[in-house]
C-alpha atoms as a PDB file:
ATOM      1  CA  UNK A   1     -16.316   0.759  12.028  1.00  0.00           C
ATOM      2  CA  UNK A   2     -13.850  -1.012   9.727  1.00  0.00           C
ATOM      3  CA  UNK A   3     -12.351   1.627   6.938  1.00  0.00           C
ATOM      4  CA  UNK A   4     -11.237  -1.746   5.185  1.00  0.00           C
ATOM      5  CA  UNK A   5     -13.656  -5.497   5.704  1.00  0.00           C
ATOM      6  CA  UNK A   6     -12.688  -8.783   3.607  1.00  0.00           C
ATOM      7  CA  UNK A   7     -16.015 -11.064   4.326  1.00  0.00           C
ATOM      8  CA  UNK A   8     -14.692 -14.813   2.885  1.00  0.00           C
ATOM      9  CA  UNK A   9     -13.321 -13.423  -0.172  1.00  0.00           C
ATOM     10  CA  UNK A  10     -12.215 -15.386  -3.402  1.00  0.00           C
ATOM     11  CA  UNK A  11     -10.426 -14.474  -6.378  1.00  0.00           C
ATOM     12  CA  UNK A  12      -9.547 -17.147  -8.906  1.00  0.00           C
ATOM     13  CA  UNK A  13      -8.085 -16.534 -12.782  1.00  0.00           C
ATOM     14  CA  UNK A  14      -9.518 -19.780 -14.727  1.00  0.00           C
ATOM     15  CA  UNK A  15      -8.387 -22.318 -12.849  1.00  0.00           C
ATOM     16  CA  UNK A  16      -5.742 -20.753 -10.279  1.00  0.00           C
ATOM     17  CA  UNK A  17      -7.336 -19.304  -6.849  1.00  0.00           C
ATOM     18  CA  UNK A  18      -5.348 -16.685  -6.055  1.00  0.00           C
ATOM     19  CA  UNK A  19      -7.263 -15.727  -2.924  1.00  0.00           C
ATOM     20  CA  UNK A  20      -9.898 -18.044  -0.693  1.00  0.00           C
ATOM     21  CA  UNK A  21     -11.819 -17.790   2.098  1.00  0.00           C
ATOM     22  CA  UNK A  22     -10.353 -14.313   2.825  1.00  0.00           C
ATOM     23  CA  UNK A  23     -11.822 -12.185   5.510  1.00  0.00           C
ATOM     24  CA  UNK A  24      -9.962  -9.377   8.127  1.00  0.00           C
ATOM     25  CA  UNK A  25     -10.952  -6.363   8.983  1.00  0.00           C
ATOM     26  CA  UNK A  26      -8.760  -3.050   9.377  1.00  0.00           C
ATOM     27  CA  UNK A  27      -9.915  -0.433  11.718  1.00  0.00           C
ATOM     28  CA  UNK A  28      -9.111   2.911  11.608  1.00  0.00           C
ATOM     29  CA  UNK A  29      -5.428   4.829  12.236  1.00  0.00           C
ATOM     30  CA  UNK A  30      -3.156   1.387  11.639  1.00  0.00           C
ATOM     31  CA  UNK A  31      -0.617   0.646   9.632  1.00  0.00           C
ATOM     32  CA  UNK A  32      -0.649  -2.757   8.376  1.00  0.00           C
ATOM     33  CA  UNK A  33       1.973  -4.702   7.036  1.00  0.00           C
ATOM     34  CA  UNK A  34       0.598  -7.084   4.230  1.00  0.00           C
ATOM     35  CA  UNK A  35       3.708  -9.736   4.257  1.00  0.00           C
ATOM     36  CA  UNK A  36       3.782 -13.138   2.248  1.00  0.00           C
ATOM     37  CA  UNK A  37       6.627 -14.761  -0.622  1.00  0.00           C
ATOM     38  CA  UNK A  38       5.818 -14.322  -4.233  1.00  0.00           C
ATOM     39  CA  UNK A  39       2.168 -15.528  -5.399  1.00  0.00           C
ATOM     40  CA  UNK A  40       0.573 -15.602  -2.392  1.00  0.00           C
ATOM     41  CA  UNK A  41      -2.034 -12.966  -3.362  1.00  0.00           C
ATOM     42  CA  UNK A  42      -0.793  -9.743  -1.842  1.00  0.00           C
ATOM     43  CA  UNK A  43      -1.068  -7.270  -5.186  1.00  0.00           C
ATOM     44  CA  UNK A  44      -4.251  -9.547  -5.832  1.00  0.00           C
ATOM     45  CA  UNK A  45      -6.062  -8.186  -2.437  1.00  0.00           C
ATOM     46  CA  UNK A  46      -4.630  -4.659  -2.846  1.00  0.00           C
ATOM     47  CA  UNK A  47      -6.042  -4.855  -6.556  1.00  0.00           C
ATOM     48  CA  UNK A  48      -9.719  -5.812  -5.590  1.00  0.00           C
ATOM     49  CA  UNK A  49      -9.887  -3.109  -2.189  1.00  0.00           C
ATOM     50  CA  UNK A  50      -8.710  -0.251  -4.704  1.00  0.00           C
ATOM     51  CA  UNK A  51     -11.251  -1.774  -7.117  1.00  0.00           C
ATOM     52  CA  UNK A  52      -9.770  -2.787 -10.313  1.00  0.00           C
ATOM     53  CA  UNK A  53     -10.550  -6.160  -9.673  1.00  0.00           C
ATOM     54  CA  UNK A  54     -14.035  -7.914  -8.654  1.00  0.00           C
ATOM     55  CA  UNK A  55     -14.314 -10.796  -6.312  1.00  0.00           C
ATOM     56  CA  UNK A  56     -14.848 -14.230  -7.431  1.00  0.00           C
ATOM     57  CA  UNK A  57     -16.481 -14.656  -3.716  1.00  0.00           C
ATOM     58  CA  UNK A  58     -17.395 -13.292  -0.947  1.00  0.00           C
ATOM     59  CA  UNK A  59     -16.988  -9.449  -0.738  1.00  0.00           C
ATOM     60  CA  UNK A  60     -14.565  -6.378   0.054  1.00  0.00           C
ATOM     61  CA  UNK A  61     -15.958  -3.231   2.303  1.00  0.00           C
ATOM     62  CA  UNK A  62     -14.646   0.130   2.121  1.00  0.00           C
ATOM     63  CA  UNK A  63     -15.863   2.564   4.794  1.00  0.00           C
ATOM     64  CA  UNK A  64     -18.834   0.541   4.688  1.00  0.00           C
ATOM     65  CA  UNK A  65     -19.478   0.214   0.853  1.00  0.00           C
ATOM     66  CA  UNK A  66     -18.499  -2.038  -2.145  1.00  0.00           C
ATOM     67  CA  UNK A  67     -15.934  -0.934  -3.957  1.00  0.00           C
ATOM     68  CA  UNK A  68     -17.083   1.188  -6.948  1.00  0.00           C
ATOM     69  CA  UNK A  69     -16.665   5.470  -7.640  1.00  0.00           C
ATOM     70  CA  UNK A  70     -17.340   6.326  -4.719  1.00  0.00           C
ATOM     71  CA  UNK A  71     -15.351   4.187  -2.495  1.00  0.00           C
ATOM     72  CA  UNK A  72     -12.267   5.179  -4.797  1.00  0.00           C
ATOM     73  CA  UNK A  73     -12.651   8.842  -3.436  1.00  0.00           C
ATOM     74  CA  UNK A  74     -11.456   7.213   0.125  1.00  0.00           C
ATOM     75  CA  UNK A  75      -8.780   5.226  -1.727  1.00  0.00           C
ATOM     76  CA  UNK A  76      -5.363   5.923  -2.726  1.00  0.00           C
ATOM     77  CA  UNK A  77      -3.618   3.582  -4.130  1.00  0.00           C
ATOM     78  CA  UNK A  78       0.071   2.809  -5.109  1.00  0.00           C
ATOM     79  CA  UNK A  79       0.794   0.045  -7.692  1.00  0.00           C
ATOM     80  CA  UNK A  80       3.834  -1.843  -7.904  1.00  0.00           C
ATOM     81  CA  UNK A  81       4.667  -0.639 -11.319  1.00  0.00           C
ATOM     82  CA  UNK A  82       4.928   2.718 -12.651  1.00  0.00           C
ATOM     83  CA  UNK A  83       1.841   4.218 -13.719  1.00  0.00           C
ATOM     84  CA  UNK A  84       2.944   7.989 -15.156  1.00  0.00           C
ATOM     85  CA  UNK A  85       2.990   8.241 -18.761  1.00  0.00           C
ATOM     86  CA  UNK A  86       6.769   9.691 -19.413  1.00  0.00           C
ATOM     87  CA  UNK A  87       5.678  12.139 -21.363  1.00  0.00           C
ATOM     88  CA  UNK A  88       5.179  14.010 -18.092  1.00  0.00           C
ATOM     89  CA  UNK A  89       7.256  16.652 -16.096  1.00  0.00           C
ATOM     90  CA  UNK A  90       7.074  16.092 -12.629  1.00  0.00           C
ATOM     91  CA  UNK A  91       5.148  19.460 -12.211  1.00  0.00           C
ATOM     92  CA  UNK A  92       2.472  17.878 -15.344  1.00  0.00           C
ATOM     93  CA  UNK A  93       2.451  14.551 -13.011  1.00  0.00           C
ATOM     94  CA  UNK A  94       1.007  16.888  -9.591  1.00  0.00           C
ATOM     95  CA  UNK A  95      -1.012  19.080 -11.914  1.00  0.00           C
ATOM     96  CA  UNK A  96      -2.791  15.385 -13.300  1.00  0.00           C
ATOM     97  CA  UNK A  97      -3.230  14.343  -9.877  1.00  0.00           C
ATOM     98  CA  UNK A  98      -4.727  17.774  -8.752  1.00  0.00           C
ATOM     99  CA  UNK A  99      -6.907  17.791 -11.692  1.00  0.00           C
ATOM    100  CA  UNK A 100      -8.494  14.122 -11.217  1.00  0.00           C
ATOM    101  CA  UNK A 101      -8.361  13.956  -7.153  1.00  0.00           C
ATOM    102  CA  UNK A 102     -10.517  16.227  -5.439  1.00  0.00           C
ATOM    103  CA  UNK A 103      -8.687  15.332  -2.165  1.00  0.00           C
ATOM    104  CA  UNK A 104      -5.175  16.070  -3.757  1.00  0.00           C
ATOM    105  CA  UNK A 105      -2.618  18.287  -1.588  1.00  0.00           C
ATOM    106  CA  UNK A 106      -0.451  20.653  -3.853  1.00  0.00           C
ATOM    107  CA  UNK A 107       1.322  22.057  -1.131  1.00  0.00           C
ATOM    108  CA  UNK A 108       1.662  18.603   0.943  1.00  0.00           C
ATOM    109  CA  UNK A 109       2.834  17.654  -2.554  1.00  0.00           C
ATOM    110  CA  UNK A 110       5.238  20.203  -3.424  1.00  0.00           C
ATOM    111  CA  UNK A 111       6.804  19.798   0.405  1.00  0.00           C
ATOM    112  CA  UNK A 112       7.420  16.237  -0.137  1.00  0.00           C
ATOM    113  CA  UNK A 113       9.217  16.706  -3.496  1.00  0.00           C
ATOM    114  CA  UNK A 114      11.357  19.490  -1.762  1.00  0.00           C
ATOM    115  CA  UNK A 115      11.971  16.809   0.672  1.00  0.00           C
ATOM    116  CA  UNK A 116      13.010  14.012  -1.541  1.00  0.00           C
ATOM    117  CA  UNK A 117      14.885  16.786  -3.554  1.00  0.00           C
ATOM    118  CA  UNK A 118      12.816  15.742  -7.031  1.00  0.00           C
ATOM    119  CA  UNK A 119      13.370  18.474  -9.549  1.00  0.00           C
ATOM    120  CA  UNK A 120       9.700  19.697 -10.736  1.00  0.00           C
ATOM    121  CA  UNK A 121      10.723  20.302 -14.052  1.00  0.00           C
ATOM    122  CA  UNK A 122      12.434  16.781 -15.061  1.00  0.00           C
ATOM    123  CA  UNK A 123      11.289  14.697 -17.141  1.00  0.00           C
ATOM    124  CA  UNK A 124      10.112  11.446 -16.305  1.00  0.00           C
ATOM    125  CA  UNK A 125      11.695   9.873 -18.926  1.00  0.00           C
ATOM    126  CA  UNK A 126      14.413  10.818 -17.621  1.00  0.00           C
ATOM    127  CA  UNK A 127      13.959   9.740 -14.152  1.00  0.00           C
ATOM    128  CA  UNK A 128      15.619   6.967 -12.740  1.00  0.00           C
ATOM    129  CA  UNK A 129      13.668   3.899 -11.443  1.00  0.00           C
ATOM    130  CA  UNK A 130      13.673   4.745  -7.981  1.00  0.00           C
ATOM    131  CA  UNK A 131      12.947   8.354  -8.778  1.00  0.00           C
ATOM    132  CA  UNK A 132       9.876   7.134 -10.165  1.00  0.00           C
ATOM    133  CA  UNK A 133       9.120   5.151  -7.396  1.00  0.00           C
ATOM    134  CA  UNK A 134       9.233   8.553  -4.915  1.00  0.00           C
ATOM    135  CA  UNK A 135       7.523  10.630  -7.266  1.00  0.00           C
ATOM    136  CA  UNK A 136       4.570   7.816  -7.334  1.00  0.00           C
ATOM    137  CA  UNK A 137       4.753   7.791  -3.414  1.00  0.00           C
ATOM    138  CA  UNK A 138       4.643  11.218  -3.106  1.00  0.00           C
ATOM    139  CA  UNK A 139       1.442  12.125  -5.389  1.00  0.00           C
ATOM    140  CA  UNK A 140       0.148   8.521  -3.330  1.00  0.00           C
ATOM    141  CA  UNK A 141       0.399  10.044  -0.184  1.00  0.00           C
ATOM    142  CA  UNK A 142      -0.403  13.621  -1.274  1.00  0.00           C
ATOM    143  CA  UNK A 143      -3.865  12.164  -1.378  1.00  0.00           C
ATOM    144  CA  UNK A 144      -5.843  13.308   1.804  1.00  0.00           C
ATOM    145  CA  UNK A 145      -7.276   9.553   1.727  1.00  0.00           C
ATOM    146  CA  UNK A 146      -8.775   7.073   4.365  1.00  0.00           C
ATOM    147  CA  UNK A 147      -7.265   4.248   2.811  1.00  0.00           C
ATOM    148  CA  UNK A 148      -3.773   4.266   1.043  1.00  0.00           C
ATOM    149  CA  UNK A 149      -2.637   0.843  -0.312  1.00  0.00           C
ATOM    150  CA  UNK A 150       0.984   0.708  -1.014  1.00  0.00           C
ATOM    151  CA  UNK A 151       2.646  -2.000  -3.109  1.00  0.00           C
ATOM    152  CA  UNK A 152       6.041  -2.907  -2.753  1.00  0.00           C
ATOM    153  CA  UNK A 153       6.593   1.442  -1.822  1.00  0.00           C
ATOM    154  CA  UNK A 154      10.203   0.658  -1.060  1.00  0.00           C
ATOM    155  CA  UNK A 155      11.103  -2.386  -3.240  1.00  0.00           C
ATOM    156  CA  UNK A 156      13.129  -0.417  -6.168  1.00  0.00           C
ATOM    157  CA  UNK A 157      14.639   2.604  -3.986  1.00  0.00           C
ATOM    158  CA  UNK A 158      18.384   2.376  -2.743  1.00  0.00           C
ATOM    159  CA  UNK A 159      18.679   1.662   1.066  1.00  0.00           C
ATOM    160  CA  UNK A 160      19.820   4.739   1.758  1.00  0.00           C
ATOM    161  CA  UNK A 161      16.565   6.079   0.568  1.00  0.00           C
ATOM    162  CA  UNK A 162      14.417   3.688   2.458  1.00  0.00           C
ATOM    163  CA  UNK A 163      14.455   5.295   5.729  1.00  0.00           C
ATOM    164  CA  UNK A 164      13.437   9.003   4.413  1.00  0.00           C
ATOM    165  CA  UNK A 165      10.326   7.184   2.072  1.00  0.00           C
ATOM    166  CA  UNK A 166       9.299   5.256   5.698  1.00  0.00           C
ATOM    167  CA  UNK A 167       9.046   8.294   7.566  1.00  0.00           C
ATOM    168  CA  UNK A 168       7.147  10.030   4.215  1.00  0.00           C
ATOM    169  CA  UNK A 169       4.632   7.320   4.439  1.00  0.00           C
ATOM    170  CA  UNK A 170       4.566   7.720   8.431  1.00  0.00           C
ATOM    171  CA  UNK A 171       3.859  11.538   8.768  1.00  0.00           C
ATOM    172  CA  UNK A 172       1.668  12.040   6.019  1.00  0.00           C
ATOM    173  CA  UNK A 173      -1.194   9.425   6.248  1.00  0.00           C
ATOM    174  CA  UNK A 174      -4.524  11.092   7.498  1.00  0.00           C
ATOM    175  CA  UNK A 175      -4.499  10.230  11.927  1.00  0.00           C
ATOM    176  CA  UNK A 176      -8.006   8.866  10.795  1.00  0.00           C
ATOM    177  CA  UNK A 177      -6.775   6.732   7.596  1.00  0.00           C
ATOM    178  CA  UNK A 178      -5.377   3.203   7.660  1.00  0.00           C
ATOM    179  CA  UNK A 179      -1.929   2.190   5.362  1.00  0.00           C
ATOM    180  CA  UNK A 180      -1.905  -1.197   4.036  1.00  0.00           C
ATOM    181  CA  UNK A 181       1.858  -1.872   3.301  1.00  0.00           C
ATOM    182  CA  UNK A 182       2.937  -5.083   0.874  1.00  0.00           C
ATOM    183  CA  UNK A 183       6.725  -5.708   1.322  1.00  0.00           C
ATOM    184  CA  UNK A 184       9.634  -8.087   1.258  1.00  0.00           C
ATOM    185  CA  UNK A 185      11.888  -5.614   3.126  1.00  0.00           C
ATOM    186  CA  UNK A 186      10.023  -6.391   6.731  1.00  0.00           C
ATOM    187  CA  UNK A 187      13.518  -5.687   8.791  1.00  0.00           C
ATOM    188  CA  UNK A 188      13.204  -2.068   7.492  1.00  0.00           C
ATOM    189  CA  UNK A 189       9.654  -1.414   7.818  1.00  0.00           C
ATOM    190  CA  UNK A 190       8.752  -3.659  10.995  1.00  0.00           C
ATOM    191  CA  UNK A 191       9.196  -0.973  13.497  1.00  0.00           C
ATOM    192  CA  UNK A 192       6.966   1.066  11.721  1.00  0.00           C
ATOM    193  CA  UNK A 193       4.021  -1.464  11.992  1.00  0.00           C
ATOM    194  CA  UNK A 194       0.721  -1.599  14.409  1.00  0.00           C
ATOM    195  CA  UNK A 195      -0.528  -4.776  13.028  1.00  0.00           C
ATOM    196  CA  UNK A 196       1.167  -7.716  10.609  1.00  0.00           C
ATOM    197  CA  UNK A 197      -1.098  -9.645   7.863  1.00  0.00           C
ATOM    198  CA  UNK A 198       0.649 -12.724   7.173  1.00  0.00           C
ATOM    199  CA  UNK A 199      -0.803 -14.357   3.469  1.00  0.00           C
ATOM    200  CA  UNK A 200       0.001 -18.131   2.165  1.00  0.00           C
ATOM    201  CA  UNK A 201      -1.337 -19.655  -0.970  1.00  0.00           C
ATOM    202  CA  UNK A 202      -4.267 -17.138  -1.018  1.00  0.00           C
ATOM    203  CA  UNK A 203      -5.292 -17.910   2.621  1.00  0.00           C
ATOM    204  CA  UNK A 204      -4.739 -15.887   5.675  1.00  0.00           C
ATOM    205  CA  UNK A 205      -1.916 -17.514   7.777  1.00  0.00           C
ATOM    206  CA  UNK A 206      -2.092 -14.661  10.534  1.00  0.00           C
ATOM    207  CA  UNK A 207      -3.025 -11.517  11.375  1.00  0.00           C
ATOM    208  CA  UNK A 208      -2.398  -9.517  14.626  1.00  0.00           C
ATOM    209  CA  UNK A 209      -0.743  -6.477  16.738  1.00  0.00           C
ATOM    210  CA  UNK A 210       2.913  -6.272  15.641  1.00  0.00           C
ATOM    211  CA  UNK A 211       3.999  -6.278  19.315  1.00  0.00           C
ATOM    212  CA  UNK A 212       1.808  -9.343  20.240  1.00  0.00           C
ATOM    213  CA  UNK A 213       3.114 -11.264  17.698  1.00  0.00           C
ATOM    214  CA  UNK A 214       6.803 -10.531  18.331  1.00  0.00           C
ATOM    215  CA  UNK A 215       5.896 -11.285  22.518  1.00  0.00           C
ATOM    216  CA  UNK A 216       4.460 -14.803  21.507  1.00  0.00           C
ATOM    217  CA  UNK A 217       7.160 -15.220  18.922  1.00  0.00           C
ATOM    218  CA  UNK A 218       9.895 -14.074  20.939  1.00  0.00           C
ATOM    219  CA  UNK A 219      11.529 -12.559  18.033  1.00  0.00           C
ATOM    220  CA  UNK A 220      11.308 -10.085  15.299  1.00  0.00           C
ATOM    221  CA  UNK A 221       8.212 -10.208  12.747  1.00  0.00           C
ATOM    222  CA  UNK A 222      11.410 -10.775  10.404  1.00  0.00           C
ATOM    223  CA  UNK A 223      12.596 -14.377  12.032  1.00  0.00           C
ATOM    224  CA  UNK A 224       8.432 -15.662  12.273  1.00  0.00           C
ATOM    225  CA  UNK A 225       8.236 -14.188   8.695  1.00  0.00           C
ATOM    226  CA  UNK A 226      10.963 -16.889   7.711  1.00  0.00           C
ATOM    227  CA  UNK A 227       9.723 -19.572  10.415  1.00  0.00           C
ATOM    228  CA  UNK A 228       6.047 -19.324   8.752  1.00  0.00           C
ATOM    229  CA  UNK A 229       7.521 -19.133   5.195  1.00  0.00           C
ATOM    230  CA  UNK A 230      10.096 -21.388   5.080  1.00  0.00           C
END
Protein backbone atom coordinates (compact mmCIF):
# COMPACT_ATOMS: atom_id res chain seq x y z
CA UNK A 1 0.00 0.00 0.00
CA UNK A 2 0.79 3.67 -0.62
CA UNK A 3 2.57 5.34 2.71
CA UNK A 4 1.62 8.69 0.83
CA UNK A 5 -1.99 8.88 -1.83
CA UNK A 6 -3.11 12.40 -3.41
CA UNK A 7 -6.81 11.38 -4.83
CA UNK A 8 -7.67 14.75 -7.23
CA UNK A 9 -6.62 17.12 -4.69
CA UNK A 10 -7.31 21.00 -4.60
CA UNK A 11 -6.09 23.70 -2.58
CA UNK A 12 -7.12 27.25 -3.41
CA UNK A 13 -6.54 30.64 -1.02
CA UNK A 14 -9.68 32.95 -2.09
CA UNK A 15 -9.35 33.13 -5.42
CA UNK A 16 -5.75 31.61 -6.31
CA UNK A 17 -5.66 27.59 -6.80
CA UNK A 18 -2.59 26.70 -5.68
CA UNK A 19 -3.06 22.98 -6.30
CA UNK A 20 -5.81 21.11 -8.79
CA UNK A 21 -6.68 17.97 -9.76
CA UNK A 22 -3.71 16.51 -7.81
CA UNK A 23 -3.39 12.82 -7.37
CA UNK A 24 0.09 10.37 -7.13
CA UNK A 25 0.77 7.92 -5.04
CA UNK A 26 4.21 7.12 -3.19
CA UNK A 27 4.93 3.62 -2.24
CA UNK A 28 7.07 2.58 0.25
CA UNK A 29 11.25 2.88 0.52
CA UNK A 30 11.56 5.88 -2.35
CA UNK A 31 12.94 8.90 -2.35
CA UNK A 32 11.11 11.38 -4.27
CA UNK A 33 12.19 14.45 -5.62
CA UNK A 34 9.27 17.08 -5.53
CA UNK A 35 10.81 19.62 -8.34
CA UNK A 36 8.88 22.73 -9.85
CA UNK A 37 9.93 26.95 -10.11
CA UNK A 38 8.54 29.20 -7.49
CA UNK A 39 4.57 29.02 -6.90
CA UNK A 40 3.90 26.00 -8.33
CA UNK A 41 2.56 24.42 -5.11
CA UNK A 42 5.42 22.36 -3.76
CA UNK A 43 5.45 23.74 0.17
CA UNK A 44 1.54 23.84 -0.49
CA UNK A 45 1.41 19.79 -0.98
CA UNK A 46 4.09 19.17 1.68
CA UNK A 47 1.88 21.51 4.01
CA UNK A 48 -1.48 19.55 3.56
CA UNK A 49 0.39 15.63 3.73
CA UNK A 50 2.05 16.84 7.15
CA UNK A 51 -1.41 18.26 7.95
CA UNK A 52 -1.35 21.85 8.67
CA UNK A 53 -3.35 22.51 5.85
CA UNK A 54 -6.89 20.94 4.70
CA UNK A 55 -7.82 20.28 1.16
CA UNK A 56 -10.06 22.44 -0.75
CA UNK A 57 -10.76 19.02 -2.86
CA UNK A 58 -10.27 15.85 -3.19
CA UNK A 59 -8.18 14.16 -0.41
CA UNK A 60 -4.54 13.26 0.97
CA UNK A 61 -3.82 9.49 2.44
CA UNK A 62 -1.25 8.72 4.87
CA UNK A 63 -0.58 5.02 5.50
CA UNK A 64 -4.06 4.68 4.67
CA UNK A 65 -5.70 7.52 6.79
CA UNK A 66 -6.58 11.28 6.55
CA UNK A 67 -4.32 13.34 7.86
CA UNK A 68 -5.11 14.21 11.52
CA UNK A 69 -3.03 13.03 15.17
CA UNK A 70 -2.53 10.08 14.30
CA UNK A 71 -1.21 10.19 10.88
CA UNK A 72 1.33 12.91 12.27
CA UNK A 73 2.94 10.05 14.43
CA UNK A 74 4.13 8.54 10.81
CA UNK A 75 5.12 12.06 9.71
CA UNK A 76 8.14 14.05 10.04
CA UNK A 77 8.27 16.96 8.62
CA UNK A 78 10.88 19.70 7.73
CA UNK A 79 9.67 23.26 6.90
CA UNK A 80 11.41 25.62 4.85
CA UNK A 81 11.83 28.11 7.57
CA UNK A 82 13.20 27.77 10.90
CA UNK A 83 10.93 26.56 13.41
CA UNK A 84 13.19 26.48 16.93
CA UNK A 85 12.46 29.20 19.21
CA UNK A 86 16.21 30.74 19.84
CA UNK A 87 15.86 30.68 23.14
CA UNK A 88 17.05 27.08 22.82
CA UNK A 89 20.49 25.28 23.24
CA UNK A 90 20.94 22.76 20.83
CA UNK A 91 20.85 20.08 23.67
CA UNK A 92 17.08 22.02 24.87
CA UNK A 93 16.17 21.68 20.93
CA UNK A 94 16.78 17.34 21.10
CA UNK A 95 15.43 17.27 24.63
CA UNK A 96 11.93 19.20 22.96
CA UNK A 97 11.93 16.81 20.27
CA UNK A 98 12.42 13.74 22.64
CA UNK A 99 9.82 15.05 24.87
CA UNK A 100 6.96 15.60 22.10
CA UNK A 101 7.99 12.58 19.58
CA UNK A 102 7.54 9.28 20.86
CA UNK A 103 9.53 7.94 17.83
CA UNK A 104 12.50 10.42 18.52
CA UNK A 105 16.22 8.88 18.39
CA UNK A 106 18.58 10.56 21.05
CA UNK A 107 21.39 8.61 20.15
CA UNK A 108 20.67 8.68 16.18
CA UNK A 109 20.42 12.34 17.19
CA UNK A 110 23.40 12.96 19.13
CA UNK A 111 25.51 10.86 16.22
CA UNK A 112 24.35 13.14 13.62
CA UNK A 113 25.29 16.34 15.51
CA UNK A 114 28.79 14.71 16.18
CA UNK A 115 28.73 14.28 12.53
CA UNK A 116 27.86 17.71 11.39
CA UNK A 117 30.21 18.88 14.29
CA UNK A 118 27.11 21.12 15.97
CA UNK A 119 28.18 22.11 19.44
CA UNK A 120 25.25 20.85 21.94
CA UNK A 121 25.59 23.61 24.09
CA UNK A 122 25.28 26.73 21.53
CA UNK A 123 22.87 28.76 21.38
CA UNK A 124 20.63 29.03 18.63
CA UNK A 125 20.66 32.47 18.55
CA UNK A 126 23.75 32.25 17.90
CA UNK A 127 23.73 29.83 15.15
CA UNK A 128 24.29 30.71 11.78
CA UNK A 129 21.57 30.20 9.09
CA UNK A 130 22.79 27.13 7.74
CA UNK A 131 23.56 25.82 11.19
CA UNK A 132 20.03 26.07 11.76
CA UNK A 133 19.18 24.47 8.78
CA UNK A 134 21.38 21.08 9.97
CA UNK A 135 20.24 21.22 13.35
CA UNK A 136 16.43 21.21 11.88
CA UNK A 137 17.53 18.25 9.55
CA UNK A 138 19.02 16.44 12.07
CA UNK A 139 16.09 16.39 14.84
CA UNK A 140 13.89 15.81 11.14
CA UNK A 141 15.55 12.80 10.44
CA UNK A 142 16.16 11.70 14.05
CA UNK A 143 12.50 10.89 13.78
CA UNK A 144 12.07 7.03 13.29
CA UNK A 145 9.16 8.12 10.74
CA UNK A 146 7.42 6.51 7.62
CA UNK A 147 7.11 9.64 5.97
CA UNK A 148 9.70 12.56 6.19
CA UNK A 149 8.85 15.64 4.04
CA UNK A 150 11.75 17.86 3.50
CA UNK A 151 11.49 21.44 2.22
CA UNK A 152 14.11 23.07 0.51
CA UNK A 153 16.72 20.66 3.24
CA UNK A 154 19.69 22.03 1.34
CA UNK A 155 18.60 25.47 0.02
CA UNK A 156 20.50 27.78 2.79
CA UNK A 157 23.66 25.41 3.53
CA UNK A 158 27.11 26.21 1.76
CA UNK A 159 27.98 23.70 -1.08
CA UNK A 160 30.48 22.30 0.66
CA UNK A 161 27.97 21.18 3.15
CA UNK A 162 25.52 19.82 0.69
CA UNK A 163 27.06 16.58 0.03
CA UNK A 164 27.49 15.50 3.93
CA UNK A 165 23.42 16.74 4.59
CA UNK A 166 22.58 14.33 1.22
CA UNK A 167 24.15 11.41 2.57
CA UNK A 168 22.45 12.40 6.31
CA UNK A 169 19.14 12.31 4.65
CA UNK A 170 20.23 9.00 2.66
CA UNK A 171 21.38 6.72 5.61
CA UNK A 172 19.04 7.66 8.11
CA UNK A 173 15.47 7.37 6.60
CA UNK A 174 13.63 4.18 7.95
CA UNK A 175 14.35 1.13 4.70
CA UNK A 176 10.44 1.05 5.11
CA UNK A 177 9.79 5.04 5.01
CA UNK A 178 9.46 7.18 1.90
CA UNK A 179 11.44 10.95 1.64
CA UNK A 180 9.65 13.50 -0.24
CA UNK A 181 12.43 16.05 -1.22
CA UNK A 182 11.36 19.84 -2.57
CA UNK A 183 14.47 21.46 -4.20
CA UNK A 184 15.92 23.86 -6.69
CA UNK A 185 19.41 22.31 -6.37
CA UNK A 186 18.34 19.03 -8.64
CA UNK A 187 22.17 18.67 -10.10
CA UNK A 188 23.17 17.93 -6.44
CA UNK A 189 20.47 15.80 -5.30
CA UNK A 190 19.48 13.93 -8.68
CA UNK A 191 21.65 10.99 -8.14
CA UNK A 192 20.19 10.47 -5.00
CA UNK A 193 16.60 10.07 -6.45
CA UNK A 194 14.28 6.79 -7.19
CA UNK A 195 11.46 8.72 -8.57
CA UNK A 196 11.05 12.66 -9.86
CA UNK A 197 7.57 14.64 -9.25
CA UNK A 198 7.56 17.33 -11.65
CA UNK A 199 4.68 20.28 -10.44
CA UNK A 200 3.40 23.33 -12.82
CA UNK A 201 0.81 25.85 -11.88
CA UNK A 202 -0.63 23.46 -9.20
CA UNK A 203 -0.97 20.52 -11.68
CA UNK A 204 1.15 17.50 -12.00
CA UNK A 205 3.39 17.84 -15.15
CA UNK A 206 5.16 14.36 -14.48
CA UNK A 207 5.94 11.89 -12.30
CA UNK A 208 8.15 8.75 -12.77
CA UNK A 209 11.44 6.50 -12.00
CA UNK A 210 14.42 8.88 -12.06
CA UNK A 211 16.25 6.52 -14.45
CA UNK A 212 13.24 6.18 -16.87
CA UNK A 213 12.90 9.60 -17.20
CA UNK A 214 16.57 10.42 -17.85
CA UNK A 215 16.47 7.10 -20.66
CA UNK A 216 13.44 8.81 -22.48
CA UNK A 217 14.96 12.21 -21.93
CA UNK A 218 18.32 11.35 -22.85
CA UNK A 219 19.69 13.66 -20.36
CA UNK A 220 19.92 14.59 -16.79
CA UNK A 221 16.57 15.24 -14.68
CA UNK A 222 18.51 18.74 -14.51
CA UNK A 223 18.35 19.61 -18.54
CA UNK A 224 14.24 18.14 -18.72
CA UNK A 225 13.85 20.17 -15.45
CA UNK A 226 14.78 23.35 -17.62
CA UNK A 227 13.19 21.89 -20.99
CA UNK A 228 9.71 21.44 -18.98
CA UNK A 229 10.20 24.77 -17.11
CA UNK A 230 11.41 27.01 -19.40
Amino acid sequence: MAILEARNLGKRFGQKAALREFSVAIEPGRLVGLLGPNGSGKTTFLKLCSGLLTPSAGEILIDGRRPGAETKRLVSYLPERNALGDWMTVRQALGFFADFYPDFDRERAEGLLDALEIDRRAGLRALSKGTKEKLQLILTMARRAKLYLLDEPIGGVDPAARDVILSTIVRNYEPDAAVVISTHLISDLEGLLDDVLFLKEGRLERFAPADALRESSGGSIDTLFREVFR
